[in-house]
C-alpha atoms as a PDB file:
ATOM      1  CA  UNK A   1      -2.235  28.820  -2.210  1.00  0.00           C
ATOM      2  CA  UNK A   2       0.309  30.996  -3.268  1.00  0.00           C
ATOM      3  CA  UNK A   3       3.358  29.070  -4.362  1.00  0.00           C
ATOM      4  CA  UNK A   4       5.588  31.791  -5.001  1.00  0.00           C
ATOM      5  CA  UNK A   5       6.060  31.826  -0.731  1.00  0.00           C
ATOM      6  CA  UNK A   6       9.300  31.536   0.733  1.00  0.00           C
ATOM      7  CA  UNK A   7      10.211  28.186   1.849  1.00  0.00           C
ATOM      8  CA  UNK A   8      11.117  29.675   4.913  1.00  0.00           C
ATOM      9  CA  UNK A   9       7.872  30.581   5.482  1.00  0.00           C
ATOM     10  CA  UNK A  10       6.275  27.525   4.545  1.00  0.00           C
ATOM     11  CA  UNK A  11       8.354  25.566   6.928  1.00  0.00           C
ATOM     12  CA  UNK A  12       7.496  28.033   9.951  1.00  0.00           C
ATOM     13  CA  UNK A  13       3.991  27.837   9.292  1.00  0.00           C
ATOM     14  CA  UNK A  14       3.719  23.921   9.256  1.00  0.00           C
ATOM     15  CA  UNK A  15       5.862  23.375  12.395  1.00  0.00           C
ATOM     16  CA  UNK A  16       3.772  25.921  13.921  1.00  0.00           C
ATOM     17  CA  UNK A  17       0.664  23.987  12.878  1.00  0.00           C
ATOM     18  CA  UNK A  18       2.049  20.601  13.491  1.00  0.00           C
ATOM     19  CA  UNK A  19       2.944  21.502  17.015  1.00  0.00           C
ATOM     20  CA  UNK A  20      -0.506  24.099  18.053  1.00  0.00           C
ATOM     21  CA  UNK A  21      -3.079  21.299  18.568  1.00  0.00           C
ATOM     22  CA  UNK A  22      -6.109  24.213  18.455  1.00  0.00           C
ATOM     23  CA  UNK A  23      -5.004  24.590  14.687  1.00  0.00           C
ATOM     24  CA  UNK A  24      -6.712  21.970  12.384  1.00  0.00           C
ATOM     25  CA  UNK A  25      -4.961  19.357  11.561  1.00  0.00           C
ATOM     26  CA  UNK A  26      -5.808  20.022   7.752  1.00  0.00           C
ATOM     27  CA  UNK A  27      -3.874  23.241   7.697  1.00  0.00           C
ATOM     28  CA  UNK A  28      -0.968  21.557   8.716  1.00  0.00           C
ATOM     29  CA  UNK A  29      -1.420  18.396   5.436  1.00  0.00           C
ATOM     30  CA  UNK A  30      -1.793  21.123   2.833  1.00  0.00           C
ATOM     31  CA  UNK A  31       1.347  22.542   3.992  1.00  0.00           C
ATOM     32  CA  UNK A  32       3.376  18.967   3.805  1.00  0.00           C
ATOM     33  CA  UNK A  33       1.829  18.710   0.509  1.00  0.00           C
ATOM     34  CA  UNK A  34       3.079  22.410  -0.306  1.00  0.00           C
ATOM     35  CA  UNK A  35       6.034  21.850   0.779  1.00  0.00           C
ATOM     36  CA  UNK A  36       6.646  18.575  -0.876  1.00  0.00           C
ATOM     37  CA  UNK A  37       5.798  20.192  -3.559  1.00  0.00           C
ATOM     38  CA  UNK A  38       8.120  22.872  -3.738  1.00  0.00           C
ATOM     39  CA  UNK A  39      11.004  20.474  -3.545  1.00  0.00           C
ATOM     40  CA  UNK A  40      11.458  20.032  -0.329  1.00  0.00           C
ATOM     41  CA  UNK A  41      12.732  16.075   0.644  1.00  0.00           C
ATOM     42  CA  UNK A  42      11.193  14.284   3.353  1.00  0.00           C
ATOM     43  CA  UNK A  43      13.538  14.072   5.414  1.00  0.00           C
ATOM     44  CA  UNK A  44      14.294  17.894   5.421  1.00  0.00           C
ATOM     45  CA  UNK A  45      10.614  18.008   6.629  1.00  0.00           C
ATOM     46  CA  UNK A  46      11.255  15.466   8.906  1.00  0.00           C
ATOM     47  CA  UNK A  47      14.265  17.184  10.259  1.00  0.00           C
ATOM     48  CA  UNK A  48      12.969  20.451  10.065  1.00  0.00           C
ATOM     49  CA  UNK A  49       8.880  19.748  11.875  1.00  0.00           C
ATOM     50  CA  UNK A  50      10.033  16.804  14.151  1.00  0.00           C
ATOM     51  CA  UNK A  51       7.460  14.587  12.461  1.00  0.00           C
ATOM     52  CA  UNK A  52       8.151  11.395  10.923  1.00  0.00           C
ATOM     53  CA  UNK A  53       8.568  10.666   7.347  1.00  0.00           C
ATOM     54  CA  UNK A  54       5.862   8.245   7.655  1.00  0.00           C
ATOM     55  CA  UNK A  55       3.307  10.475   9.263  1.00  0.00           C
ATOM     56  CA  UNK A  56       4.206  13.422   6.604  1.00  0.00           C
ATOM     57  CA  UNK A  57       3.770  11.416   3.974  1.00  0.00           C
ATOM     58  CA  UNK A  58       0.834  10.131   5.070  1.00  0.00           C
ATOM     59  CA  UNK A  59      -0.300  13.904   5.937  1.00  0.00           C
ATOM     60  CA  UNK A  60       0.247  14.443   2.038  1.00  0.00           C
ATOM     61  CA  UNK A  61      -1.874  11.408   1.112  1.00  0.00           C
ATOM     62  CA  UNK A  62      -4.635  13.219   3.212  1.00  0.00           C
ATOM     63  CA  UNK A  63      -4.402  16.395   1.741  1.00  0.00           C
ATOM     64  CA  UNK A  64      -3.917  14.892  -1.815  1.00  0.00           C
ATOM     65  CA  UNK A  65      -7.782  13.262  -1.313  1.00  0.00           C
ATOM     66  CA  UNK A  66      -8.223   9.459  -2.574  1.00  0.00           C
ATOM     67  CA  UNK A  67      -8.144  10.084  -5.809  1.00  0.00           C
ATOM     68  CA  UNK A  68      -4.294  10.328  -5.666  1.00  0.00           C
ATOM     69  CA  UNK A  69      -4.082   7.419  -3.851  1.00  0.00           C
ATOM     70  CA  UNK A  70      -1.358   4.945  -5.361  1.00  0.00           C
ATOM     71  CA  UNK A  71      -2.640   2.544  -7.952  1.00  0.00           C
ATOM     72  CA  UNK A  72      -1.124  -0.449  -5.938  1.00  0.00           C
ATOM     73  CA  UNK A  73      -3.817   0.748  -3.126  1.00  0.00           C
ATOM     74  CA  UNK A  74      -6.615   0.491  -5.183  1.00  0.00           C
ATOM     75  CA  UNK A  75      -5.726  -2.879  -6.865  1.00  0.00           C
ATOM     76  CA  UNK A  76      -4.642  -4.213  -3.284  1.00  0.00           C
ATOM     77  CA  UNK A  77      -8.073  -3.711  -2.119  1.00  0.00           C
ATOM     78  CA  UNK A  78      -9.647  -5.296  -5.224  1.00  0.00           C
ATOM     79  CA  UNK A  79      -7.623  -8.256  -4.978  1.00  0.00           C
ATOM     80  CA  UNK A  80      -8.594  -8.845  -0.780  1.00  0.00           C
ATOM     81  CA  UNK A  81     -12.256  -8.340  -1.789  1.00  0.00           C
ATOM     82  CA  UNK A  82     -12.443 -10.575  -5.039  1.00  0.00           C
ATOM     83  CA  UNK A  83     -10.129 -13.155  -2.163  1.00  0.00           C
ATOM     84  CA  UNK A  84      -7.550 -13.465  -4.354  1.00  0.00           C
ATOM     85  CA  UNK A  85      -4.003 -14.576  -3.084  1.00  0.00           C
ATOM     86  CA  UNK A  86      -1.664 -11.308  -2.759  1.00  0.00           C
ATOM     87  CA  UNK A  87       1.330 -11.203  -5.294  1.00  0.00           C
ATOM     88  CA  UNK A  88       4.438 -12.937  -4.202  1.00  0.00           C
ATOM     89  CA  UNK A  89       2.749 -15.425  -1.965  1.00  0.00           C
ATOM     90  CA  UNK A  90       2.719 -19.004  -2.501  1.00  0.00           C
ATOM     91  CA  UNK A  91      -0.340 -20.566  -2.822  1.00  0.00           C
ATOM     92  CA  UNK A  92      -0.280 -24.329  -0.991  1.00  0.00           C
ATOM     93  CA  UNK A  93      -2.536 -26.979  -1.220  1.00  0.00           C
ATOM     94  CA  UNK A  94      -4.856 -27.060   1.171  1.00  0.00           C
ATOM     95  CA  UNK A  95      -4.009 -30.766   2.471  1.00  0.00           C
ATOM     96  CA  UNK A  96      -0.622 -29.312   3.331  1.00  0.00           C
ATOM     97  CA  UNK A  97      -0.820 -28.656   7.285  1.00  0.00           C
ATOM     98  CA  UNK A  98       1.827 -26.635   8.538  1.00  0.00           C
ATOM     99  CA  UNK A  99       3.602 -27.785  11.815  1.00  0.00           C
ATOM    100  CA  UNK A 100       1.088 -25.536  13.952  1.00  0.00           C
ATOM    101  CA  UNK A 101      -2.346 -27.092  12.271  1.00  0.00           C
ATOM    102  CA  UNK A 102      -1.017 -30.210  12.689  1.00  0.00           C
ATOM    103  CA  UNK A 103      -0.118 -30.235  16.335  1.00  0.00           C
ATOM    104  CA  UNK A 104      -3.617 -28.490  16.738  1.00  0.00           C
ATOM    105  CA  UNK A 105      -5.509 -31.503  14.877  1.00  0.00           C
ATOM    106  CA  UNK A 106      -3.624 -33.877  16.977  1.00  0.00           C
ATOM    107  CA  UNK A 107      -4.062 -32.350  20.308  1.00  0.00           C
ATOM    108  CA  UNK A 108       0.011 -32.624  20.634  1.00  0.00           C
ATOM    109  CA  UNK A 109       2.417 -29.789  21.253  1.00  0.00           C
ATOM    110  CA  UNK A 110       4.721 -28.851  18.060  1.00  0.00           C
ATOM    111  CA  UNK A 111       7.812 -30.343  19.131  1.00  0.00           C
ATOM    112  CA  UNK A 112       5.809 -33.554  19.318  1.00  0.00           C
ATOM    113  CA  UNK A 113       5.153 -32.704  15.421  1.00  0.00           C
ATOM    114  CA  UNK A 114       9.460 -32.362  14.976  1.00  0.00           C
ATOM    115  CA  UNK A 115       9.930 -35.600  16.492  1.00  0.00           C
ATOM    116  CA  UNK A 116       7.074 -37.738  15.133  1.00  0.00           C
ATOM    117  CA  UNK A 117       8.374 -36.321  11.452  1.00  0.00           C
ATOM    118  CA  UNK A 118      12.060 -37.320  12.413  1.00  0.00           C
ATOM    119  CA  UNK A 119      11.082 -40.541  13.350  1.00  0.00           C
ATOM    120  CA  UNK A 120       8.743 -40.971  10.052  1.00  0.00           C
ATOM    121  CA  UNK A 121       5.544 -41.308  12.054  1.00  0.00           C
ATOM    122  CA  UNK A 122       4.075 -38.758   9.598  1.00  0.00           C
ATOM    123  CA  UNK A 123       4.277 -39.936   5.821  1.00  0.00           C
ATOM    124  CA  UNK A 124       4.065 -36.922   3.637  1.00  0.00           C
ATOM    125  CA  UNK A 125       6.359 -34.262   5.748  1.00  0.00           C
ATOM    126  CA  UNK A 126       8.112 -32.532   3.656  1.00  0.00           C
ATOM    127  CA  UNK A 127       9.845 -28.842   3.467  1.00  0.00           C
ATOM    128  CA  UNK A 128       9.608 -25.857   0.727  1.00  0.00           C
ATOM    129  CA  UNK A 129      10.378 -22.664   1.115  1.00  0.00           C
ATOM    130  CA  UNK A 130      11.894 -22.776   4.353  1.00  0.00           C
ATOM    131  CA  UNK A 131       8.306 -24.294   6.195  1.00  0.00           C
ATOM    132  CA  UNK A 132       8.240 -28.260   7.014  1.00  0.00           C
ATOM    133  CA  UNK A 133       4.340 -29.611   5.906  1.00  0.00           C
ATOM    134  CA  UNK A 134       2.240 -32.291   7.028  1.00  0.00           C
ATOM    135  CA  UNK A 135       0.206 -34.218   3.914  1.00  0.00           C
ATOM    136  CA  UNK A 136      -2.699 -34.691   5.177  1.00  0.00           C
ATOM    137  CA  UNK A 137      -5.266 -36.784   3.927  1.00  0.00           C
ATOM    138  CA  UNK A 138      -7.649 -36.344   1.444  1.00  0.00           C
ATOM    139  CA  UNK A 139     -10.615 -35.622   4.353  1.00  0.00           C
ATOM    140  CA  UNK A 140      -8.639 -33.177   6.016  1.00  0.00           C
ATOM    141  CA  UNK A 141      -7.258 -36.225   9.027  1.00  0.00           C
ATOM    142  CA  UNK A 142      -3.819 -36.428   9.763  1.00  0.00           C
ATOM    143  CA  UNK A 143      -2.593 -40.228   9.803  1.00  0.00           C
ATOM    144  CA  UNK A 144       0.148 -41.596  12.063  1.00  0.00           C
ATOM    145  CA  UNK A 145       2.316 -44.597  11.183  1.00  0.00           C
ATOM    146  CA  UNK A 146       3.049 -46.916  14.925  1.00  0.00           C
ATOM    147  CA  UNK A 147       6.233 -47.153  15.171  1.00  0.00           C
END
């Protein structure tokens, strides 16, 4: 492609193609990616083809093939196939039930959770991060305390 084209042109050509569904739709992502890389900011094309920045960004990840897919992509998908935990999130123990699994185990609704923990008819409920946890046992049961 001949890069020495006036922007102008460039610009008139894409909106054309993002608009004329009979034109394929791979015209139209080597023209974002032409454009994109002859300076022009997203949100000029945005403005300018009445596309999001999203979808002409993701137009230029088409055109660009996989191969120029983000690194973050590729070691995203290794991490969700090798099952490990993705960055950022806290791991729990898996005895700690949140307020939803417990009610569920129980056969109670969740406010029925709130109040049995105010009351200290759970032992173990505690709170990190913002989340309230059940302990439960080391078999997976919940245990209630009678009151």
């Amino acid at each position: 492609m001949d890069t020495n084209r006036c922007l102008g042109e460039i610009i008139t050509e894409l909106t054309a193609a993002l608009n004329d569904e009979r034109r394929a739709s791979d015209r139209a992502d080597e023209l974002v990616l032409t454009a994109k890389s002859s300076g022009v900011t997203w949100v000029e094309l945005a403005e300018l083809t009445g596309q999001t920045i999203t979808q002409l960004r993701w137009r230029a990840q088409r055109a660009a093939g996989p191969e120029a897919r983000p690194t973050w992509v590729a070691e995203r998908r290794r991490r969700a196939a090798a099952g490990e935990p993705r960055p950022g999130r806290a791991t729990r123990d898996p005895r700690e039930l949140t307020i939803a699994e417990t009610a569920r185990r129980l056969g109670v609704a969740r406010p029925t959770i709130y109040v049995w923990i105010k009351r200290g008819r759970l032992p173990g409920a505690g709170e990190r991060g913002g989340m309230q946890f059940v302990q439960a046992e080391a078999d997976g049961t919940v245990r209630l305390i009678d009151a």
